[in-house]
Protein backbone atom coordinates (compact mmCIF):
# COMPACT_ATOMS: atom_id res chain seq x y z
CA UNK A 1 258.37 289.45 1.32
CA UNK A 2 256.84 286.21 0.01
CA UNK A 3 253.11 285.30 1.59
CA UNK A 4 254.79 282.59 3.64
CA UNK A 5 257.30 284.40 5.41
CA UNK A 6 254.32 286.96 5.89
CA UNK A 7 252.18 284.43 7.11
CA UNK A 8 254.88 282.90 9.66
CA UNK A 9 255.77 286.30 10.54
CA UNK A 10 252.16 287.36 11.25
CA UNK A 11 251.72 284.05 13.47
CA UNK A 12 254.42 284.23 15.51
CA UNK A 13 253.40 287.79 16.51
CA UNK A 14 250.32 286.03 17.80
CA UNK A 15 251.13 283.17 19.36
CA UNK A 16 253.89 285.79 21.40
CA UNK A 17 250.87 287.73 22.24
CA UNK A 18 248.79 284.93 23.30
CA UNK A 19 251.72 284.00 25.74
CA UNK A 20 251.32 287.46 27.06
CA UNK A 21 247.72 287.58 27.69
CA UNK A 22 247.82 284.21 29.54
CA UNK A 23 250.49 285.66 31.63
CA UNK A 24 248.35 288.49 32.76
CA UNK A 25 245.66 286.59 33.00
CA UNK A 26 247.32 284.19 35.54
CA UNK A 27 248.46 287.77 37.43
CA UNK A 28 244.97 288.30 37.59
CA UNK A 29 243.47 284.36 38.42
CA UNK A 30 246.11 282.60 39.23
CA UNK A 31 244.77 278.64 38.66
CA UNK A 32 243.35 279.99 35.21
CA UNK A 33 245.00 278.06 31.36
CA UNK A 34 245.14 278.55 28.05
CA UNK A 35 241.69 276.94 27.65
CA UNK A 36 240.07 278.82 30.11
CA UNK A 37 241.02 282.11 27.97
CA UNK A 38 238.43 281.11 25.58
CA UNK A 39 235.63 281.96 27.53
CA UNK A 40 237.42 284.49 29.60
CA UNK A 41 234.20 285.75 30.53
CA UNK A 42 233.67 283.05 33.03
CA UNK A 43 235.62 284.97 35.26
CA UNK A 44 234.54 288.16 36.53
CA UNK A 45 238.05 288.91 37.69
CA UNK A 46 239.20 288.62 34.10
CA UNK A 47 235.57 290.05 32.77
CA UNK A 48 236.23 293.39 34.45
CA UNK A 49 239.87 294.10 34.17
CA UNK A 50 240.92 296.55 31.79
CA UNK A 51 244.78 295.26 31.08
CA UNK A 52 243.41 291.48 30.37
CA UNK A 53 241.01 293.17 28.36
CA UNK A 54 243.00 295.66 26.75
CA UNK A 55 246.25 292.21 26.06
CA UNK A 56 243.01 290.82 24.73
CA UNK A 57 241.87 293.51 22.34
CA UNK A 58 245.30 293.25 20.83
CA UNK A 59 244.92 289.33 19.80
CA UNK A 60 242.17 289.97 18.36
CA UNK A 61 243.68 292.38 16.04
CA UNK A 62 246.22 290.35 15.15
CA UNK A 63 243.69 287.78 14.54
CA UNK A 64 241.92 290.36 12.17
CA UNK A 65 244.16 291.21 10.52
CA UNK A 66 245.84 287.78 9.63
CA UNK A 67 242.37 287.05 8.25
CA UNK A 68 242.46 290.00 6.21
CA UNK A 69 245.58 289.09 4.78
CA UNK A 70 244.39 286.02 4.39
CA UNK A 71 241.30 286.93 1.83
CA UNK A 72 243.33 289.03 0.13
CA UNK A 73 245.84 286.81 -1.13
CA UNK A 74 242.85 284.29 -1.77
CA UNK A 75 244.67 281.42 0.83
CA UNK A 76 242.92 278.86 2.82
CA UNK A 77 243.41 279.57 6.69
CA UNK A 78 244.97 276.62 7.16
């Protein structure tokens, strides 16, 4: 598998977990966006809930480990 197709593959793995944390987090606060899950900590509902937290966790790996990826194969983020 080529770097792109690892790359798009990688990303779209994200953005479908992304979609899933903003889904629990609207289970949990219902009036809450996408923006507002960049400081999720502005809402102690959201601060204190281990399933948000845990969806969380897991976008943040992804994250990681695109990154990782990333610096090995010496490409730009963007």
């Amino acid at each position: 598998m080529e770097w792109s197709e690892t790359k798009s593959l990688i990303e779209e793995i994200l953005q479908q977990q992304e979609k899933k944390v903003l889904a629990c987090g609207k289970r949990i606060v219902p009036q809450i966006t996408a923006d507002d899950l960049l400081q999720p900590n502005d809402f102690l509902e959201l601060e204190n809930h281990p399933h948000f937290r845990y969806e969380e966790g897991v976008v943040e790996g992804i994250r990681t480990v695109l990154t990782a990826l990333q610096v090995a194969n010496h490409v730009p983020k963007n």
